[in-house]
Protein backbone atom coordinates (compact mmCIF):
# COMPACT_ATOMS: atom_id res chain seq x y z
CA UNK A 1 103.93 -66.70 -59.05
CA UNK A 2 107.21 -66.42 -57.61
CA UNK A 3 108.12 -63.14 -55.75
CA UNK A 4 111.39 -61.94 -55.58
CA UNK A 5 111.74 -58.46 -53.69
CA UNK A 6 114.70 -55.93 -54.56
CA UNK A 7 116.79 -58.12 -56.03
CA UNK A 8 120.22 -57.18 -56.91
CA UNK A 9 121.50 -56.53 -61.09
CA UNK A 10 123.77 -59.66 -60.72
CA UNK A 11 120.42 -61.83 -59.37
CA UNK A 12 119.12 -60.41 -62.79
CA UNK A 13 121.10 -62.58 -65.24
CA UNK A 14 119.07 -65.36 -63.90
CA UNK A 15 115.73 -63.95 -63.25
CA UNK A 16 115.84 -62.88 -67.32
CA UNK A 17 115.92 -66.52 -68.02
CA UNK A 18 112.82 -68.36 -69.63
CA UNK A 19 111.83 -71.42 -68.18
CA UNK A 20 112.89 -74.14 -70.35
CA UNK A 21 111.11 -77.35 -71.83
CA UNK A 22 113.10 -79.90 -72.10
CA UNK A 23 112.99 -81.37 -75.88
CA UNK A 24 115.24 -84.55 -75.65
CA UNK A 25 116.27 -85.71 -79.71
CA UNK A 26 113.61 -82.77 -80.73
CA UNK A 27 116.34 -82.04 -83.40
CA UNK A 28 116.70 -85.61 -84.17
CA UNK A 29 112.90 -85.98 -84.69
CA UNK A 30 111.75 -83.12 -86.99
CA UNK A 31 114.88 -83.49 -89.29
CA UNK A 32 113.43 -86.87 -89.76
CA UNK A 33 109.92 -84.98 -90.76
CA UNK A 34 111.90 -82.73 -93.34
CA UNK A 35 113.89 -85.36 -94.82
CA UNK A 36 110.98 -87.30 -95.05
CA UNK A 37 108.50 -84.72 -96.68
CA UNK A 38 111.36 -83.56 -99.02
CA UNK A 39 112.30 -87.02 -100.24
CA UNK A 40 108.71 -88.26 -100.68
CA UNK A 41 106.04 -85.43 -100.88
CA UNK A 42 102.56 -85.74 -100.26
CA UNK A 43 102.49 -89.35 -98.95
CA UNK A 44 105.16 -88.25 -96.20
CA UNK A 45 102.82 -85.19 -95.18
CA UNK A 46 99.55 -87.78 -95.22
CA UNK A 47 101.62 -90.06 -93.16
CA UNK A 48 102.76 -87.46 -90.58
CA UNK A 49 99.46 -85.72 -90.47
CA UNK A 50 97.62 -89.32 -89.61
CA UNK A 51 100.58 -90.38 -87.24
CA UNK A 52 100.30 -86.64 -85.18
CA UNK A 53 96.79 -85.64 -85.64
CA UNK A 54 94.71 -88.51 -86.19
CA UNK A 55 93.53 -87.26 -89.59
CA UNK A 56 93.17 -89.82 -92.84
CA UNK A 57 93.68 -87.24 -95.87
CA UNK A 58 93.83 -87.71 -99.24
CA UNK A 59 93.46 -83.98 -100.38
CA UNK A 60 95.00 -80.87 -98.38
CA UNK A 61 93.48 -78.69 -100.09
CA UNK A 62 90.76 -76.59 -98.71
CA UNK A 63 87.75 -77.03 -101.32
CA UNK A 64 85.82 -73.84 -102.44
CA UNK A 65 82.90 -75.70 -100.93
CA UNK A 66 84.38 -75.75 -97.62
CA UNK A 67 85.28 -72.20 -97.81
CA UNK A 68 81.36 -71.21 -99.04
CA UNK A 69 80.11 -73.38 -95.97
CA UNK A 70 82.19 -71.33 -93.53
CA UNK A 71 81.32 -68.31 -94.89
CA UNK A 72 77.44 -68.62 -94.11
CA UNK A 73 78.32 -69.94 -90.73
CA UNK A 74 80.38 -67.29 -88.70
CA UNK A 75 78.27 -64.98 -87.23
CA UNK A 76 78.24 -61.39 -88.30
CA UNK A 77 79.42 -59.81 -84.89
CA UNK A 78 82.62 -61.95 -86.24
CA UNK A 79 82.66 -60.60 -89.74
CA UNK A 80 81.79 -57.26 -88.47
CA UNK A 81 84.97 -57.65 -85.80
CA UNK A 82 87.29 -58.94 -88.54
CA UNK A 83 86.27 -56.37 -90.84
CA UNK A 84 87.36 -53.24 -88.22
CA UNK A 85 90.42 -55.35 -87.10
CA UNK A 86 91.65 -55.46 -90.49
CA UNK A 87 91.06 -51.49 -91.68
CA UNK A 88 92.85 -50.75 -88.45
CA UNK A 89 95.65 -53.09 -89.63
CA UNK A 90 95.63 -51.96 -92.86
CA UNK A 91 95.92 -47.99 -92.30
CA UNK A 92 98.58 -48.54 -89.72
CA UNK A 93 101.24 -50.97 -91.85
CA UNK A 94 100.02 -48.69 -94.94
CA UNK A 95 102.46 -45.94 -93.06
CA UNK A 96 105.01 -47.98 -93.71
CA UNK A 97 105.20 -47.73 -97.12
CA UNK A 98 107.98 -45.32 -98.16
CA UNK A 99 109.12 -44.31 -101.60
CA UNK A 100 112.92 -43.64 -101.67
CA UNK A 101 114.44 -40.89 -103.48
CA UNK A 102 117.22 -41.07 -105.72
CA UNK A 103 120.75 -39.98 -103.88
CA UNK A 104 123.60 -38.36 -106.06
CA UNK A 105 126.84 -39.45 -104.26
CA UNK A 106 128.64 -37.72 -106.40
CA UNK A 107 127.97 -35.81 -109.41
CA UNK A 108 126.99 -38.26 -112.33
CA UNK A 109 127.02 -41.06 -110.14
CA UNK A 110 123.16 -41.75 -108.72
CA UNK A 111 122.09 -44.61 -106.38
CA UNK A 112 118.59 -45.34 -104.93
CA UNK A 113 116.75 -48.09 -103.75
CA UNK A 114 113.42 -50.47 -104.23
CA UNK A 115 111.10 -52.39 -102.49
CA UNK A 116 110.07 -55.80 -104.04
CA UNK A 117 107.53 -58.01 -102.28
CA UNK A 118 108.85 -61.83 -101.96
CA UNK A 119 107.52 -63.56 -104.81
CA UNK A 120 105.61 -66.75 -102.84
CA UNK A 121 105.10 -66.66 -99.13
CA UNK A 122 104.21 -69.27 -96.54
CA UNK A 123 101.67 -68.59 -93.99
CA UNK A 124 101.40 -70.63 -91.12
CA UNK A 125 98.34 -70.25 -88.57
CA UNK A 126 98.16 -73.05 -85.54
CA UNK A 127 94.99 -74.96 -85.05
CA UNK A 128 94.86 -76.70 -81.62
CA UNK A 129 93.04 -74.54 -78.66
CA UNK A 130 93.16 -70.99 -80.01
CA UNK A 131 92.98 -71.13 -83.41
CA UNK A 132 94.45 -67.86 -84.36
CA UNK A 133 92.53 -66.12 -86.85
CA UNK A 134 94.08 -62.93 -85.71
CA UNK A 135 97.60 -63.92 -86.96
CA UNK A 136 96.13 -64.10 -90.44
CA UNK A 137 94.93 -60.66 -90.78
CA UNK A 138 98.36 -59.63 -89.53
CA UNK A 139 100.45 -61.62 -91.79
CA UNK A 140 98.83 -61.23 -95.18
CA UNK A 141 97.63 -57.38 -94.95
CA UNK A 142 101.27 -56.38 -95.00
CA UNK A 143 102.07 -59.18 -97.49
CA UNK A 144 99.37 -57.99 -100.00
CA UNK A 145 100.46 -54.06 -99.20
CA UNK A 146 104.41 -55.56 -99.99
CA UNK A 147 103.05 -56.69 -103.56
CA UNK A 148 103.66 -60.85 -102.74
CA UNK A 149 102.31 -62.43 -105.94
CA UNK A 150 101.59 -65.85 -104.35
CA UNK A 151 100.34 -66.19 -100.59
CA UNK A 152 99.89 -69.83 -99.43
CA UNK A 153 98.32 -71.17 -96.28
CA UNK A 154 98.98 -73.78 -94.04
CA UNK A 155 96.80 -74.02 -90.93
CA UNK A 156 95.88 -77.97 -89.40
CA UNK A 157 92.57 -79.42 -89.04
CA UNK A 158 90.53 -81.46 -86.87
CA UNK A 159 90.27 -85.07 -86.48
CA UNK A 160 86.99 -84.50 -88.62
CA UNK A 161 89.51 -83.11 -91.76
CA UNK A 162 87.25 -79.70 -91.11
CA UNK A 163 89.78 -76.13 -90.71
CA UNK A 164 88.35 -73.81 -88.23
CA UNK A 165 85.09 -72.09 -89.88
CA UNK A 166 86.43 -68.42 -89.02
CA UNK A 167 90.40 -68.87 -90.18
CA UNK A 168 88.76 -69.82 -93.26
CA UNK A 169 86.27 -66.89 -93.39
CA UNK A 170 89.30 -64.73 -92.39
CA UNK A 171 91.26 -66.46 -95.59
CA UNK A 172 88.16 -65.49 -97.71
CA UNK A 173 87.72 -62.04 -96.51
CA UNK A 174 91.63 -61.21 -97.33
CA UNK A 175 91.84 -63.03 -100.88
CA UNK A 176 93.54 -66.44 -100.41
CA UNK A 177 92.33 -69.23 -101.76
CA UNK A 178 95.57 -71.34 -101.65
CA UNK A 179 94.67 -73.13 -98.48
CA UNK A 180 95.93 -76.56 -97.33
CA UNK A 181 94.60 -78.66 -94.09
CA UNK A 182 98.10 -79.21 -93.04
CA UNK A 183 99.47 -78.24 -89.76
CA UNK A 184 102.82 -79.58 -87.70
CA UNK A 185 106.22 -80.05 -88.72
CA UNK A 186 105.20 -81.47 -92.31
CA UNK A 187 103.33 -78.11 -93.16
CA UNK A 188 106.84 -76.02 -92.64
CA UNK A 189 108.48 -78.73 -94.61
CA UNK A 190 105.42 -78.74 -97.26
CA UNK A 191 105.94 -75.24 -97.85
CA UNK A 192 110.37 -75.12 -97.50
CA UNK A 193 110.48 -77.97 -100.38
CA UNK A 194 107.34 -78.20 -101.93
CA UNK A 195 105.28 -81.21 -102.79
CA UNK A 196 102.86 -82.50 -105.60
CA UNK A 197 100.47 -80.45 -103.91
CA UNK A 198 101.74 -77.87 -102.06
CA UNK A 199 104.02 -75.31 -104.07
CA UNK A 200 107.16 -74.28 -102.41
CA UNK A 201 107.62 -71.00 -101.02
CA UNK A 202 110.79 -68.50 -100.11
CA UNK A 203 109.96 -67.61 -96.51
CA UNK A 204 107.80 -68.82 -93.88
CA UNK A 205 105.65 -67.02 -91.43
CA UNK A 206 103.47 -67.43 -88.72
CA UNK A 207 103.95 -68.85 -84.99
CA UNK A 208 103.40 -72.56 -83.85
CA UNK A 209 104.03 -75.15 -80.87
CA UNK A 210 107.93 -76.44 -80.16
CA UNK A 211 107.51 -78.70 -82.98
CA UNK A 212 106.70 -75.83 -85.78
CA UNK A 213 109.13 -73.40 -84.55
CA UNK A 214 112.24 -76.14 -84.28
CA UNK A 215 111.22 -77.06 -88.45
CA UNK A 216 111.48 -73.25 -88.89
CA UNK A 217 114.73 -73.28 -87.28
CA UNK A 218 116.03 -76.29 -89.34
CA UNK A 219 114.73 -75.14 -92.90
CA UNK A 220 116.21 -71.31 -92.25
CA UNK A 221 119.77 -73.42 -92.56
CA UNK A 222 118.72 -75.08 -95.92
CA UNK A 223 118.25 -71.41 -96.99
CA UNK A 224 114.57 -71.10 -96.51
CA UNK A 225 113.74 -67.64 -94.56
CA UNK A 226 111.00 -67.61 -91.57
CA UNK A 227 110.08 -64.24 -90.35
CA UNK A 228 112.07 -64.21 -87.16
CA UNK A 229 113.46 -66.70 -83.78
CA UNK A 230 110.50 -67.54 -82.21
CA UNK A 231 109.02 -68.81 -78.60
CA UNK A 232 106.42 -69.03 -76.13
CA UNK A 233 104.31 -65.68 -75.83
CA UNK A 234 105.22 -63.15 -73.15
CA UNK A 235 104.09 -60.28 -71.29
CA UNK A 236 106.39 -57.83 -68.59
CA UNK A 237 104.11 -55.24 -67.25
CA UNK A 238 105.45 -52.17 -64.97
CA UNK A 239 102.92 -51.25 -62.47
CA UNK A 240 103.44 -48.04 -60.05
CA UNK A 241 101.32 -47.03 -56.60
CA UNK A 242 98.24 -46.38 -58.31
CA UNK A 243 98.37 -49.20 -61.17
CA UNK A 244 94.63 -50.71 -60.48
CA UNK A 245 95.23 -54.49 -59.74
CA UNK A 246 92.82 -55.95 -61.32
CA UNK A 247 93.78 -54.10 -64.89
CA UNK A 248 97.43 -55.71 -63.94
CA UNK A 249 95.73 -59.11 -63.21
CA UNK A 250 94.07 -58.93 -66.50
CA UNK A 251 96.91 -58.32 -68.81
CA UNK A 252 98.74 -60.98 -66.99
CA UNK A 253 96.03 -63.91 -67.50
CA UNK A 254 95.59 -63.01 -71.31
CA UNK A 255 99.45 -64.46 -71.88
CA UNK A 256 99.37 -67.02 -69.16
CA UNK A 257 96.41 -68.52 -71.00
CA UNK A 258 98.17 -68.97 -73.93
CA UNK A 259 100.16 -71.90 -72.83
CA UNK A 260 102.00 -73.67 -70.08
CA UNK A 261 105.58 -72.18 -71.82
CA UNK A 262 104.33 -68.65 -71.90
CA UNK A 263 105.77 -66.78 -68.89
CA UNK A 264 104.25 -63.77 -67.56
CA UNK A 265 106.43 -60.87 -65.46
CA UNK A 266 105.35 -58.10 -63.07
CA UNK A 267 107.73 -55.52 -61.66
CA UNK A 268 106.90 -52.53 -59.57
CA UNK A 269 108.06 -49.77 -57.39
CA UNK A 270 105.28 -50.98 -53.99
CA UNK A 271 105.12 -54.22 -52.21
CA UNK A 272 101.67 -53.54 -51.92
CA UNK A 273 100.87 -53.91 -55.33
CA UNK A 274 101.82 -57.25 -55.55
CA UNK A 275 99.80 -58.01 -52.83
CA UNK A 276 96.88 -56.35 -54.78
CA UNK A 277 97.70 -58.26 -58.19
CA UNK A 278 98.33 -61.79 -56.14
CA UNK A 279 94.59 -61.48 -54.96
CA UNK A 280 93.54 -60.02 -58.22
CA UNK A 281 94.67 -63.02 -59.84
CA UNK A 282 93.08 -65.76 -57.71
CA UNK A 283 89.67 -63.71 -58.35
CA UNK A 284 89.72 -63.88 -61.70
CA UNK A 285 91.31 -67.14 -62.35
CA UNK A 286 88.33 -69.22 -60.90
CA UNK A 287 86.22 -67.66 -63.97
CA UNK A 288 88.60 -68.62 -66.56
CA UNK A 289 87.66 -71.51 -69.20
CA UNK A 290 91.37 -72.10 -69.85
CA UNK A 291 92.09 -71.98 -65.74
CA UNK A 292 94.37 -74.82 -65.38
CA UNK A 293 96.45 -74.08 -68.17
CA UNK A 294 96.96 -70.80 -66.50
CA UNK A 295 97.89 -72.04 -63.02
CA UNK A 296 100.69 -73.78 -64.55
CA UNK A 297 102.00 -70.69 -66.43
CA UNK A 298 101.73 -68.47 -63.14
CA UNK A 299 104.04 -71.12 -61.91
CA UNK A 300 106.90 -70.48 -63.86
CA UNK A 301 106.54 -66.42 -63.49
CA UNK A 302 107.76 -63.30 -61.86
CA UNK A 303 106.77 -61.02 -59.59
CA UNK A 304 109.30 -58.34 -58.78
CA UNK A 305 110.05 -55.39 -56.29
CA UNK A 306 112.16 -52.73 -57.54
CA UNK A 307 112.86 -48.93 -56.32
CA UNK A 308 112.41 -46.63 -59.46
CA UNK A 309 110.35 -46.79 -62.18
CA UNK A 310 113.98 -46.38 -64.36
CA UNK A 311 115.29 -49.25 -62.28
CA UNK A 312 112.07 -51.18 -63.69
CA UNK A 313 112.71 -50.55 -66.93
CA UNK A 314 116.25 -51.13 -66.65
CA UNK A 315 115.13 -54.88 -65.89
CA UNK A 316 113.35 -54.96 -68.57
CA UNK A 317 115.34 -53.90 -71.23
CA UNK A 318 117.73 -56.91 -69.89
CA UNK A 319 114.65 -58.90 -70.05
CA UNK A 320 113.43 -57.80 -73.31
CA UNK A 321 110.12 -59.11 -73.33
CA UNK A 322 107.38 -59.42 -76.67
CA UNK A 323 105.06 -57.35 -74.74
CA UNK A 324 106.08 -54.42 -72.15
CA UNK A 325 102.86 -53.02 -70.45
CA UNK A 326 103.40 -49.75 -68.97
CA UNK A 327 100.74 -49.26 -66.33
CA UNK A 328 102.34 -45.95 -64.53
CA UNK A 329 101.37 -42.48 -64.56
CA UNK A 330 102.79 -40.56 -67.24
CA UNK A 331 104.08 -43.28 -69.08
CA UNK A 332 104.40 -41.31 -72.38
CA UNK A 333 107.72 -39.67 -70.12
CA UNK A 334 109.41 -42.66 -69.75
CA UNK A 335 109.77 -44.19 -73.71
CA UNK A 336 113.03 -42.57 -74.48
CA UNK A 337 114.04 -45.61 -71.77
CA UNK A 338 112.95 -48.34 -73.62
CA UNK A 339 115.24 -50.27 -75.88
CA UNK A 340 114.42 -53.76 -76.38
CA UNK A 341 110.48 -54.96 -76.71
CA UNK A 342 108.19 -56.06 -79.29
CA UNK A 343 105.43 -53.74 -78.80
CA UNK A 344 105.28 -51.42 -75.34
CA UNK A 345 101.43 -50.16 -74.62
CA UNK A 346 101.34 -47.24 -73.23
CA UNK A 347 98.91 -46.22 -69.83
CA UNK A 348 96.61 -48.04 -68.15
CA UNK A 349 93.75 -48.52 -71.03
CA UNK A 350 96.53 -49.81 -73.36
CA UNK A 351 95.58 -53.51 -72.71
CA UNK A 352 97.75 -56.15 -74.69
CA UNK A 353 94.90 -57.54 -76.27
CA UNK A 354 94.22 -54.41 -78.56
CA UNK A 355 97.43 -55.00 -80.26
CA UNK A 356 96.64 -58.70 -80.54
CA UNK A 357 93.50 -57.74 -82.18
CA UNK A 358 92.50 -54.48 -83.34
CA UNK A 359 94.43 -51.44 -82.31
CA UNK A 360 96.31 -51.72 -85.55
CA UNK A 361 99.95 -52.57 -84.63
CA UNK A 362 101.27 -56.10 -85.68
CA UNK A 363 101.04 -59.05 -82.98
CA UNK A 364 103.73 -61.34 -84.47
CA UNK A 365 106.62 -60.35 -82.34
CA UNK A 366 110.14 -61.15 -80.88
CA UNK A 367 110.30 -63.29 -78.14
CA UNK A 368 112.73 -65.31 -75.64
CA UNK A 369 114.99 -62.37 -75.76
CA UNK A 370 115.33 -61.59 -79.42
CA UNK A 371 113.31 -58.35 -78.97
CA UNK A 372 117.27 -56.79 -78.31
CA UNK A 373 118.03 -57.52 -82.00
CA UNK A 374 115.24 -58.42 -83.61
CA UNK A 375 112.01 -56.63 -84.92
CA UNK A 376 108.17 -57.17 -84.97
CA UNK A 377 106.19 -57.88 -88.52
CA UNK A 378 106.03 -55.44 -90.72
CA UNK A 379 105.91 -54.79 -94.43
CA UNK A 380 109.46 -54.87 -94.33
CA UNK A 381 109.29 -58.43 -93.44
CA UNK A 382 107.58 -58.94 -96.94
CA UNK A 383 110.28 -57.03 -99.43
CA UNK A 384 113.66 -57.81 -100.18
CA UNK A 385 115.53 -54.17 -101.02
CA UNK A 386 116.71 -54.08 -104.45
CA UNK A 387 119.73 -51.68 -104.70
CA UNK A 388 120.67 -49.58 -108.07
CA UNK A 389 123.19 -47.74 -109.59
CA UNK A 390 123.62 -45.24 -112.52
CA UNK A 391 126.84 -43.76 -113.60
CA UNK A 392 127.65 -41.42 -116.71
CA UNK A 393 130.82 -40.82 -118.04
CA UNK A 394 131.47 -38.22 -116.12
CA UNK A 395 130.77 -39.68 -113.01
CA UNK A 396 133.01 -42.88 -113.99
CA UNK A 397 135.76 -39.99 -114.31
CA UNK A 398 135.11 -38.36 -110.73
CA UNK A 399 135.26 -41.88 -108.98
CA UNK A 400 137.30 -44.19 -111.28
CA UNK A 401 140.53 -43.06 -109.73
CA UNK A 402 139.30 -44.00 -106.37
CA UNK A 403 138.11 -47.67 -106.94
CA UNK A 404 141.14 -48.43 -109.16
CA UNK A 405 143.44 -47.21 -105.93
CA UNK A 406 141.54 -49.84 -103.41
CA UNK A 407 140.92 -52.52 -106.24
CA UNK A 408 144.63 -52.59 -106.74
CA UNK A 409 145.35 -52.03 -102.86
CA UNK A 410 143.02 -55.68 -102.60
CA UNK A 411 145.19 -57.59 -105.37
CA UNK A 412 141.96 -57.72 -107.50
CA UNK A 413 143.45 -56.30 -110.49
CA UNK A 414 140.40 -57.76 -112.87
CA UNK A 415 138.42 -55.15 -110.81
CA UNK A 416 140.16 -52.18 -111.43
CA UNK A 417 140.50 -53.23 -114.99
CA UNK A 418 136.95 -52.73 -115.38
CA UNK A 419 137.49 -49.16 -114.28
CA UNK A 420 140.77 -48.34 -116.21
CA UNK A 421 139.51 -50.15 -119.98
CA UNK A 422 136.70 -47.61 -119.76
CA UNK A 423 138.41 -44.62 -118.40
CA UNK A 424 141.18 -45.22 -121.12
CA UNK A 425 138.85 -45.25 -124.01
CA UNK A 426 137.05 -42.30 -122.64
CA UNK A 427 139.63 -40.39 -122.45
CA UNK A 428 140.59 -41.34 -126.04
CA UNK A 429 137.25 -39.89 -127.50
């Protein structure tokens, strides 16, 4: 990792930087995908799926045999895993649910507001290395608690045309059925225009590779939403004197494993620490299946020395990473600080991994910066809020005069008519 001690706010602007793959005519490429999948369908997605992952389909669509067979074979410690996981998940984005009260502006005039779940929703769950059954649960338990009517599920499969046995138990477990063997740039098209097969949907979810997150990109400009900016995962942890290294060590492997564009950041108050973490690291590294990948990660990440604790999270705040680890003593003193992450974990038993799994909160977070303006997954991310109105005739009278003065100081005279042909005849009853 590189070390950089006490470095100075203006040596911050480039410290805050990700490191950044270089994706020559990536544009170019995947709006040749879309146009392609949107012009011809199904043969386009058969075509792309044989050309990037060496798979001959002829149906996407995950049979209910398929589904049965990977049912019987994931192991109950699995089941019994998923099944906690979710109830945590479940009770926590439950808590979220607020009904809104009616507001009287001003007397006979009444406004209030409504949740409505997005009719038909795209979920998108990577295959590859880690095939993140995890992301599931915390995409469609707040989708089903938003009231979506129609949940549909992309997720790729191996060269064998089989989708990993425990995404599809996971898939069973929550109630979708709606499953297609897709995966890449042609599943986010699939779902933004629709095909023979695959029904079209009004926002996408889920994370992905450079590939999936640049067809999110491109399809949010057609007006198709996605959940939020996406990037490589990312962890910042702030580590005092008595942080134990090899909890530090730890929480920094479980994101550099992810991928060779995650970046992973340590900042503390004591030299020594980092001396601590360095050999914590090269310990637990050699017993790593994934080690190499995570060698390459640790190259492109941060250790850093800084004097406070406030000056720590100062940093961060600039940095604004997915996940901020707080692994200093009374951490619970120091939230009122913190202004821009994705989910901050508390102490030094708050391990990242129990929000990517179990603790409860939502894993599908803001990275690359976007944590200073944008938000985690919620059940929000599932409704659109429906505003409404209701106005008697008396409370017509008590703010007519008002909107006919600003309609008529806009030069929209048609909208203050609508004001004064009612008020008129009211007041000639």
């Amino acid at each position: 990792m590189i070390t950089i001690y006490k470095p100075t706010k203006e040596e911050w602007i480039g410290l805050i930087k990700r490191p950044i793959i270089t994706t020559e005519s990536l544009n170019e490429s995947i709006s040749t995908v879309l146009k392609q999948v949107k012009d011809k369908g199904d043969v386009a997605v058969e075509n792309y799926t044989s050309l990037f992952d060496g798979v001959q389909l002829k149906n996407f669509r995950v049979s209910k045999q398929e589904i049965e067979e990977a049912t019987t074979s994931v192991s109950q410690e699995i089941k019994e895993a998923i099944k906690i996981a979710a109830s945590n998940i479940k009770k926590f984005h439950q808590s979220q649910i607020i009904q809104e009260e009616k507001v009287e502006t001003t007397e006979g005039v009444n406004c209030w507001r409504k949740s409505v779940g997005i009719e038909k929703v795209g979920l998108y769950i990577p295959g590859g290395t880690a095939p993140l059954f995890s992301t599931l649960l915390m995409l469609t338990i707040p989708a089903q608690l938003a009231g979506c009517k129609e949940l549909i599920l992309c997720t790729p499969c191996n060269k064998q045309g089989k989708v990993n046995e425990v995404v599809l138990y996971a898939a069973q477990y929550l109630g979708i059925d709606t499953i297609f063997k897709i995966g890449g740039a042609q599943a986010i098209a699939a779902m933004a225009y629709g095909t023979e097969t695959v029904p079209q949907v009004y926002k996408i979810f889920g994370p992905g590779n450079q590939y999936v997150t640049k067809a999110k990109e491109l399809v949010q400009a057609e007006g198709v939403a996605i959940d939020m900016p996406a990037g490589p995962s990312e962890v910042l942890v702030i580590a005092d004197e008595v942080a134990d290294a090899d909890y530090i060590a730890a929480d920094l492997l479980s994101q550099a494993e992810h991928g060779t564009d995650s970046q992973v950041v340590l900042v503390t108050t004591t030299r020594q620490k980092i001396s601590e973490v360095t050999e914590a690291l090269e310990k637990q590294l050699e017993e790593l299946p994934r080690k190499d990948l995570a060698i390459q990660t640790l190259k492109n990440s941060l250790m850093i020395e800084l004097s406070t604790i406030e000056e720590c999270i100062a940093f961060s705040n600039a940095y604004a990473p997915e996940h901020l680890i707080l692994n200093i003593e009374n951490a619970e003193k120091y939230i009122d600080l913190v202004i821009n992450a994705g989910s901050v974990f508390l102490g030094a038993y708050s391990c990242e991994s129990a929000g990517d799994y179990a603790s409860g909160t939502n894993h599908t977070l803001p990275t690359n910066g976007y944590a200073k303006s944008y938000s985690g997954v919620s059940v929000d991310s599932f409704v659109k809020k429906i505003t409404f109105q209701k106005l008697t005739k008396q409370g017509l009278k008590n703010i007519g005069k008002t909107i006919e003065v600003m309609a008529e100081a806009e030069e929209l005279i048609a909208h203050k008519n609508a004001v004064s042909i009612r008020l008129k005849k009211l007041s000639n009853e």
